[in-house]
C-alpha atoms as a PDB file:
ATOM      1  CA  UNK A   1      78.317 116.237 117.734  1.00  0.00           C
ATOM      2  CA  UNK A   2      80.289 114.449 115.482  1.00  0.00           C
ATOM      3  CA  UNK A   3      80.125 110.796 115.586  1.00  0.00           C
ATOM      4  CA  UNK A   4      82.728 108.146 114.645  1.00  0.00           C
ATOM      5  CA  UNK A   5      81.783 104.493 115.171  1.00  0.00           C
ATOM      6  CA  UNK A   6      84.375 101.723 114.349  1.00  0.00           C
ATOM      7  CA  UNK A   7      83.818  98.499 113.771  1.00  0.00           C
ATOM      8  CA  UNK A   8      85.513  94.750 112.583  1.00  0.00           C
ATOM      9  CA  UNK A   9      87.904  94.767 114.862  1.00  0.00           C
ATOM     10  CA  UNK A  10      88.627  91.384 116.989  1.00  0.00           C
ATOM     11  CA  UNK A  11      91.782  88.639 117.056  1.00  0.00           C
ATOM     12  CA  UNK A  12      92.945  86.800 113.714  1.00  0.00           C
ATOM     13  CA  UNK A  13      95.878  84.391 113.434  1.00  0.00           C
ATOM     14  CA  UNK A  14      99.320  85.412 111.253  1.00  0.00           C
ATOM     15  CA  UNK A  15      98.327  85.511 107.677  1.00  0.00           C
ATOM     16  CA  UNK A  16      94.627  85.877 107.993  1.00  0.00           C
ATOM     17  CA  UNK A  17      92.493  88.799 107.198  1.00  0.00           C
ATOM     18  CA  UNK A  18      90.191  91.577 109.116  1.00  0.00           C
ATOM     19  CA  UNK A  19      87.972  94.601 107.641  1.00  0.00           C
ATOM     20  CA  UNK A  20      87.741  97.521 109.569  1.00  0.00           C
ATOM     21  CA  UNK A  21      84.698 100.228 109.205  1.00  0.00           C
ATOM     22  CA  UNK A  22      84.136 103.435 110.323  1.00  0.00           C
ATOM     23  CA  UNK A  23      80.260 105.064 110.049  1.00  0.00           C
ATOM     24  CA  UNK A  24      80.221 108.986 110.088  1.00  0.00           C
ATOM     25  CA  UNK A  25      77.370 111.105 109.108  1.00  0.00           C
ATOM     26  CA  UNK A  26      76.583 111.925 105.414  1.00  0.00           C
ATOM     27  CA  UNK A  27      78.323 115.941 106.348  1.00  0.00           C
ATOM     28  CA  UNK A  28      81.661 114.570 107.641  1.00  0.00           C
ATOM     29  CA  UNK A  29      81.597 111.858 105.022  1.00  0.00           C
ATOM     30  CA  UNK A  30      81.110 114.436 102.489  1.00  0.00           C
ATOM     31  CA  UNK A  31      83.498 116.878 103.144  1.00  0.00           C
ATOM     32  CA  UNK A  32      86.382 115.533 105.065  1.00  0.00           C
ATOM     33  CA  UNK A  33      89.843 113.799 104.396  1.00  0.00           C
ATOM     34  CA  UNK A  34      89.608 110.579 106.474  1.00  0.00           C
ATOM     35  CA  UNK A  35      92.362 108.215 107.951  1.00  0.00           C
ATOM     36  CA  UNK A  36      93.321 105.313 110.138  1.00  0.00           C
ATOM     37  CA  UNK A  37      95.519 105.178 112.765  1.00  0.00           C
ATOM     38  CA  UNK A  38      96.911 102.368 115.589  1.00  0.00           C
ATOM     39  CA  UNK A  39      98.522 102.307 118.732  1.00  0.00           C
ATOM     40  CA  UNK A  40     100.271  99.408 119.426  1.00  0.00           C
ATOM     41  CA  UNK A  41     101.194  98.791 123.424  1.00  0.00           C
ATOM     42  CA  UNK A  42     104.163 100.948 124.391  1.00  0.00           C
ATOM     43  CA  UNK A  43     104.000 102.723 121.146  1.00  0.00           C
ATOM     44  CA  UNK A  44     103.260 106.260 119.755  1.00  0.00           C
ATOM     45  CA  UNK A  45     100.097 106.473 117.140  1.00  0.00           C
ATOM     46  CA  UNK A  46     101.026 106.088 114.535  1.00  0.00           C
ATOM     47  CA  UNK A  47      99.472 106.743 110.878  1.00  0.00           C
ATOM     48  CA  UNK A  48      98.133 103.453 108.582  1.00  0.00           C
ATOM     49  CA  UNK A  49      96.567 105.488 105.884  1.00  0.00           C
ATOM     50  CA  UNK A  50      94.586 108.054 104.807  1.00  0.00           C
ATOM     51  CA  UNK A  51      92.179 108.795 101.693  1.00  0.00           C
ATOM     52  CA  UNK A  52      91.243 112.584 100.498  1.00  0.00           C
ATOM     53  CA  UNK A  53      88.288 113.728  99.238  1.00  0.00           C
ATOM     54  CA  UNK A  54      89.047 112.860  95.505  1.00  0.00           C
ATOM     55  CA  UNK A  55      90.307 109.243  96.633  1.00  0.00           C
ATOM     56  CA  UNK A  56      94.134 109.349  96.555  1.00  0.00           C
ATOM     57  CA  UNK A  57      95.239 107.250  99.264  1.00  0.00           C
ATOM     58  CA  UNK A  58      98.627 106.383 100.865  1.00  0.00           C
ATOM     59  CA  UNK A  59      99.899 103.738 103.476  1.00  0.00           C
ATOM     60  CA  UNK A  60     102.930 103.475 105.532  1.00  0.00           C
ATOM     61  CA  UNK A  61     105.371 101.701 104.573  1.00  0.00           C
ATOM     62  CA  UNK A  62     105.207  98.655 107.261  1.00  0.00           C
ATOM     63  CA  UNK A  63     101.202  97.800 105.270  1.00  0.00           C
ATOM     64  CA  UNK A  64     101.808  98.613 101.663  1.00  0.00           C
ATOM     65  CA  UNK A  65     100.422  96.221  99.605  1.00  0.00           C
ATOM     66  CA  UNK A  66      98.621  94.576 102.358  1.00  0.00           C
ATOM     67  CA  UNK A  67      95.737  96.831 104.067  1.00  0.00           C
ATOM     68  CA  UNK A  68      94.205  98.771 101.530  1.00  0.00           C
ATOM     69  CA  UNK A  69      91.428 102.009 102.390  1.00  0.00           C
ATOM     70  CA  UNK A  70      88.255 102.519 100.936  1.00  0.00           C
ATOM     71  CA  UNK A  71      84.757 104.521 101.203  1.00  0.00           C
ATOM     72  CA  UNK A  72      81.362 103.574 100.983  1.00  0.00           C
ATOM     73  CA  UNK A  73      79.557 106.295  99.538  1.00  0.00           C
ATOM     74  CA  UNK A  74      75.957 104.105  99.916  1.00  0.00           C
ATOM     75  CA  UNK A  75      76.933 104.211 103.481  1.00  0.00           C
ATOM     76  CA  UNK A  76      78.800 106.887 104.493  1.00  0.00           C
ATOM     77  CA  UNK A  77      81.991 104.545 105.495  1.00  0.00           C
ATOM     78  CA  UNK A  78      84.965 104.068 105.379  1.00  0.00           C
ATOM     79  CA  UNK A  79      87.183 101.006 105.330  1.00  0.00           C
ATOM     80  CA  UNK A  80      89.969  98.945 105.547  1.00  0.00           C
ATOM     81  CA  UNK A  81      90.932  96.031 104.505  1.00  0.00           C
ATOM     82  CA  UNK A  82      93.794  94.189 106.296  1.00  0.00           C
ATOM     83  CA  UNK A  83      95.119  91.003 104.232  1.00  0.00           C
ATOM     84  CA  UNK A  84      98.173  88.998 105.155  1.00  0.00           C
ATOM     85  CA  UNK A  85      98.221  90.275 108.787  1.00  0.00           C
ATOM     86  CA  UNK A  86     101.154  90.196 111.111  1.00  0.00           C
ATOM     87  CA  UNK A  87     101.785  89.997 114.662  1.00  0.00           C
ATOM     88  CA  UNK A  88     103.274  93.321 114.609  1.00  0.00           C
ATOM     89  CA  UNK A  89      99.776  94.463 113.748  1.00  0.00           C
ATOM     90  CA  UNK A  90      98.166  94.294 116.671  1.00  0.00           C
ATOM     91  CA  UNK A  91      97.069  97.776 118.141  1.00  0.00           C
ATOM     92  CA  UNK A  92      94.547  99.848 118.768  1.00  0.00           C
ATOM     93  CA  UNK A  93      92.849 100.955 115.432  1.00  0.00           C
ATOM     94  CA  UNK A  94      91.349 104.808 115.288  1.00  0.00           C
ATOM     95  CA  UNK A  95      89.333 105.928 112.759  1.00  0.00           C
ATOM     96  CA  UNK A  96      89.799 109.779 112.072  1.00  0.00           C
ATOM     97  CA  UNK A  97      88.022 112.551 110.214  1.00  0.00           C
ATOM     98  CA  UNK A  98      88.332 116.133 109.194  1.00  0.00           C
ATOM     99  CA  UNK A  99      92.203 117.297 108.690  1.00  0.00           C
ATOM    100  CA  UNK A 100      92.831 120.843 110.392  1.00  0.00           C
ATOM    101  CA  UNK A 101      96.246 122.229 108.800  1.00  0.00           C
ATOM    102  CA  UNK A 102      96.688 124.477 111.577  1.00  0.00           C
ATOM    103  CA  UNK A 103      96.452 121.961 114.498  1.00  0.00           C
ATOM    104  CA  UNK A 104      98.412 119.352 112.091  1.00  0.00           C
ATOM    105  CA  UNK A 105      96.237 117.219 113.290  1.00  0.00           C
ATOM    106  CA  UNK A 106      92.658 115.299 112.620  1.00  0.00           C
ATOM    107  CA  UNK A 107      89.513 117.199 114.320  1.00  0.00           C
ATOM    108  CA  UNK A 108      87.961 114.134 115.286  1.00  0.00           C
ATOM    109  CA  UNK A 109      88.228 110.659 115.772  1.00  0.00           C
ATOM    110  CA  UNK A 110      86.655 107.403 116.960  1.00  0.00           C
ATOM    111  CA  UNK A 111      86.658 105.690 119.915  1.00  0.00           C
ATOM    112  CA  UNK A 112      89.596 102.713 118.869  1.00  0.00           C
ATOM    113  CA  UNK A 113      89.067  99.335 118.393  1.00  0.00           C
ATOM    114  CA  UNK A 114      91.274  96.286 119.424  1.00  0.00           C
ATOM    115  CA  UNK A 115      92.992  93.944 116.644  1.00  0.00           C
ATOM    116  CA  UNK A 116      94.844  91.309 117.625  1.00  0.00           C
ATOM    117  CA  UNK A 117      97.342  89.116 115.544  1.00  0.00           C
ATOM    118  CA  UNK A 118      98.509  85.946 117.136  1.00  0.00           C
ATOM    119  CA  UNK A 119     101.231  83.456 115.734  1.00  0.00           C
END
């Protein structure tokens, strides 16, 4: 059974900072394109970012230049950091593994962990 286990999450003022991980085995880690994702209240998920296999990355727009994603090969994680956050940050954070082209979706994913930005 794959296993996705987020952690870092927890409640920062405006303008601080937060590191998210995500610990997957050494297959999944391996193999797999692997993203974050949020749900704010009221709101769709919605995509952060995502890193491939060879390490290109790419953000939505609304955290460009302020989360960035990373992997820790020694570890088999994968990260990100969230500088300069914003109220409008605050959601549910979901780590996500394994990219199926025909379901257009991610295979698997992690059970979510709260961040929440206060003014």
């Amino acid at each position: 059974q794959v296993q996705l286990v987020e952690s870092g999450g927890g409640s920062v003022q405006a303008g601080g900072s937060l590191k998210l991980s995500c610990a997957t085995s050494r297959v999944i880690f391996s193999k797999c394109r692997m993203a974050w994702y949020r749900q704010a209240p009221g709101k769709e998920r919605e995509l952060v970012s995502q890193i491939s296999r060879a390490g290109t990355t790419s953000y939505a727009d609304s955290v460009k230049g302020r989360f960035t994603i990373s992997q820790d090969n020694t570890k088999n994680t994968l990260n990100l950091q969230m500088d300069s956050l914003k109220t409008e940050d605050t959601a549910v954070y979901y780590c996500a593994a394994c990219w199926s082209a025909g379901r257009s979706s991610y295979n698997y994913w992690g059970q979510g962990i709260q961040v929440t930005v206060s003014s």
